[in-house]
C-alpha atoms as a PDB file:
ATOM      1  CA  UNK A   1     -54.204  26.353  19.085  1.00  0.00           C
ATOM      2  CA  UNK A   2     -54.037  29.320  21.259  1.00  0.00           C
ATOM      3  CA  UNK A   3     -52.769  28.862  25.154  1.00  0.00           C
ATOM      4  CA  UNK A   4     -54.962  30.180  27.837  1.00  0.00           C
ATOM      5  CA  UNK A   5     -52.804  31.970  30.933  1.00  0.00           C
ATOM      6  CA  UNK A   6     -55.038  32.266  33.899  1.00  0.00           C
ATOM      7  CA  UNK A   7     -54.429  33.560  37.490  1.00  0.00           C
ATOM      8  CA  UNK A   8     -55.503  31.481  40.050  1.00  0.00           C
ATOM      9  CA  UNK A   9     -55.836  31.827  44.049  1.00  0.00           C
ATOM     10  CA  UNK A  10     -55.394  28.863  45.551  1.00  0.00           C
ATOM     11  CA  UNK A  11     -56.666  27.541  49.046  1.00  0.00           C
ATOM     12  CA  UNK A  12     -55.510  24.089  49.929  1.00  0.00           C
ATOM     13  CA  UNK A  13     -56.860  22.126  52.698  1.00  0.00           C
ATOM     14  CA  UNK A  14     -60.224  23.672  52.255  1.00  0.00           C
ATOM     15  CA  UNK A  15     -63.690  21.941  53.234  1.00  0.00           C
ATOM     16  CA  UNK A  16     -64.846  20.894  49.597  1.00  0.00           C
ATOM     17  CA  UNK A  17     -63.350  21.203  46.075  1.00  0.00           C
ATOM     18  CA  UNK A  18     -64.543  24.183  44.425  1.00  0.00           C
ATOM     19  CA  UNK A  19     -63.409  27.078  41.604  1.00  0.00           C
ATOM     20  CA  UNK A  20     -65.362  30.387  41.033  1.00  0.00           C
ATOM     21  CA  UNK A  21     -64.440  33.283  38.667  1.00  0.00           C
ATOM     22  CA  UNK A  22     -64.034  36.931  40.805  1.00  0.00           C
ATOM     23  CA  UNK A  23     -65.555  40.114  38.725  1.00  0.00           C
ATOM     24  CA  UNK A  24     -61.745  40.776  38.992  1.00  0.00           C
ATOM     25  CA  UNK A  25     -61.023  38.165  36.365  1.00  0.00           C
ATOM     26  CA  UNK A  26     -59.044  35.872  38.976  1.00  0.00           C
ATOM     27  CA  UNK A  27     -59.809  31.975  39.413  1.00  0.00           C
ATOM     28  CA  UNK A  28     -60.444  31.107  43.477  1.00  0.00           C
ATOM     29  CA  UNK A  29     -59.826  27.447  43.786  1.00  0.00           C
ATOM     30  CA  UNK A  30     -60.106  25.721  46.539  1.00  0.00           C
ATOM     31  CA  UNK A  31     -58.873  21.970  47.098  1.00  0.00           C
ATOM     32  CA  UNK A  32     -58.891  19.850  50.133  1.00  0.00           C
ATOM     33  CA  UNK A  33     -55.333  18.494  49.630  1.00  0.00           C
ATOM     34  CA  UNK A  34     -52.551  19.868  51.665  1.00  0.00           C
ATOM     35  CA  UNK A  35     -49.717  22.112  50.268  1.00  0.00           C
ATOM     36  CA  UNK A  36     -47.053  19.055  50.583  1.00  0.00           C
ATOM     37  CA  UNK A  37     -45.663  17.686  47.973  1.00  0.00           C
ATOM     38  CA  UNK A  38     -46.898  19.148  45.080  1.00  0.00           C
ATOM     39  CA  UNK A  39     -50.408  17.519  46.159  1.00  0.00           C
ATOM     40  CA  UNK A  40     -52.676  20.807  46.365  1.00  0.00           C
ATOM     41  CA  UNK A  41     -51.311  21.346  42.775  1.00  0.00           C
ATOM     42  CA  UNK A  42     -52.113  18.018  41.075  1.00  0.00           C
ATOM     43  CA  UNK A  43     -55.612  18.905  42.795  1.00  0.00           C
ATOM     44  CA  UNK A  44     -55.944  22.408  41.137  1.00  0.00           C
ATOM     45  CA  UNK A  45     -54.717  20.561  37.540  1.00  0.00           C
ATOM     46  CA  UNK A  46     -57.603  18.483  38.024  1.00  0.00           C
ATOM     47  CA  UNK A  47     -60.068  20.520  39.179  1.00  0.00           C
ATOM     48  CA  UNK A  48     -59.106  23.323  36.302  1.00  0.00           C
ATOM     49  CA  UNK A  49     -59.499  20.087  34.099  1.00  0.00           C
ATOM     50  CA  UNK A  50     -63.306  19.198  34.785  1.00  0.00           C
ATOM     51  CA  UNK A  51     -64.534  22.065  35.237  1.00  0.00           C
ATOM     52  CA  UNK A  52     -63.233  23.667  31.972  1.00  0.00           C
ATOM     53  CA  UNK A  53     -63.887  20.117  30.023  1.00  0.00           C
ATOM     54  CA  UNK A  54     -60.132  19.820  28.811  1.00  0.00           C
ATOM     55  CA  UNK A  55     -57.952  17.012  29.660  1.00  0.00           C
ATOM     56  CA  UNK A  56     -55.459  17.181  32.732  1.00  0.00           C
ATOM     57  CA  UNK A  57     -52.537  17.166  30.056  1.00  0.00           C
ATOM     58  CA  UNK A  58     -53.709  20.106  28.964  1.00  0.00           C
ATOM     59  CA  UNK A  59     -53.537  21.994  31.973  1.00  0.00           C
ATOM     60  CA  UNK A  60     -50.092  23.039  33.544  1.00  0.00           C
ATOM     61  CA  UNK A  61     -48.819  25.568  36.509  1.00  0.00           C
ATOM     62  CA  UNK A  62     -46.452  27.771  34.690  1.00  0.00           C
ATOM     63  CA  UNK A  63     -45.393  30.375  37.522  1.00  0.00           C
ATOM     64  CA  UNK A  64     -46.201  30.261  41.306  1.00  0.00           C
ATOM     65  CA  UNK A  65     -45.824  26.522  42.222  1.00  0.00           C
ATOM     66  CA  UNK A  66     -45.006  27.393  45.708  1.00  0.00           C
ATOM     67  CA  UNK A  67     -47.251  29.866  46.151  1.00  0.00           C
ATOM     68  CA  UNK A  68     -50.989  30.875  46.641  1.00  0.00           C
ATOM     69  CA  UNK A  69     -50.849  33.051  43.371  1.00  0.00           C
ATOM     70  CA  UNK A  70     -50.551  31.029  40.075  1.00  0.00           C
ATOM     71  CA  UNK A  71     -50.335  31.315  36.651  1.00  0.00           C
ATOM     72  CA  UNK A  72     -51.793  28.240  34.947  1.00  0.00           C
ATOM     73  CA  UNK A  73     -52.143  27.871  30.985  1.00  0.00           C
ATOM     74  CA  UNK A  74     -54.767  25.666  28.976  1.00  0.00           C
ATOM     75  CA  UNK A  75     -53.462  24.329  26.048  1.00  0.00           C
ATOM     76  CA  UNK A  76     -55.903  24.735  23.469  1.00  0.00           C
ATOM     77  CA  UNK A  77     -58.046  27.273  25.199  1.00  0.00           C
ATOM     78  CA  UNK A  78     -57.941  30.858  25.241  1.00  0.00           C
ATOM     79  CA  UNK A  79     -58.586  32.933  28.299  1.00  0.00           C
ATOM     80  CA  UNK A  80     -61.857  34.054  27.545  1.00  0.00           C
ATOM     81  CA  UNK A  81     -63.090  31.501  26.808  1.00  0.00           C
ATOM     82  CA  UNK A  82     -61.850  29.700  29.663  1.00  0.00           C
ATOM     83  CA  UNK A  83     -63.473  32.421  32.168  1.00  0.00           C
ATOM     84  CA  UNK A  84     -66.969  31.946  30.053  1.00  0.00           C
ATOM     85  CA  UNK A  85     -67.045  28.285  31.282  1.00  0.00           C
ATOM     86  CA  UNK A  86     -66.456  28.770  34.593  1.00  0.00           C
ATOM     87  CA  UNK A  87     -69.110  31.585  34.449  1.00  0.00           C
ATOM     88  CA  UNK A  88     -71.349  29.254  32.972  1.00  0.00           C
ATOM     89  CA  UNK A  89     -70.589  26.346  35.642  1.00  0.00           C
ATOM     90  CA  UNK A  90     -68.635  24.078  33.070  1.00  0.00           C
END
């Protein structure tokens, strides 16, 4: 199954959970957990998760951990389609 590399903004410690696709192509996610301790990452793998319908195994950081600027790949999904569910709202 193809893997599905997508670049994602994060904002932790934000108001509400929330993920929107820019015309740019890049993912803006937004989590309430704080950046310590991996936490605001566990809470993007998650949110990724339900909004694309996959589970959170298939869903991993694979560069920027530390950072605001990700890379995170779906297992099993490709990019495209990936950014036509989050168009669609799930």
């Amino acid at each position: 199954m193809p893997a599905g590399d997508l670049t994602v903004r994060l904002t932790p410690r934000a108001d509400r959970d929330a993920v929107a696709l820019d015309d740019d192509g890049v993912i803006r996610a937004r989590v309430t957990a704080p950046p310590v301790d991996g936490q605001a990452n566990a809470a993007l793998v998650k949110l990724l998760a339900k909004a694309l319908g996959v589970p959170k195994s298939r869903v991993s950081i694979v560069r920027g951990a530390s950072g605001r600027d990700k890379v995170v790949r779906v297992d099993g999904l490709s990019t495209a389609d990936a950014h036509a569910l989050l168009r669609s709202g799930g």
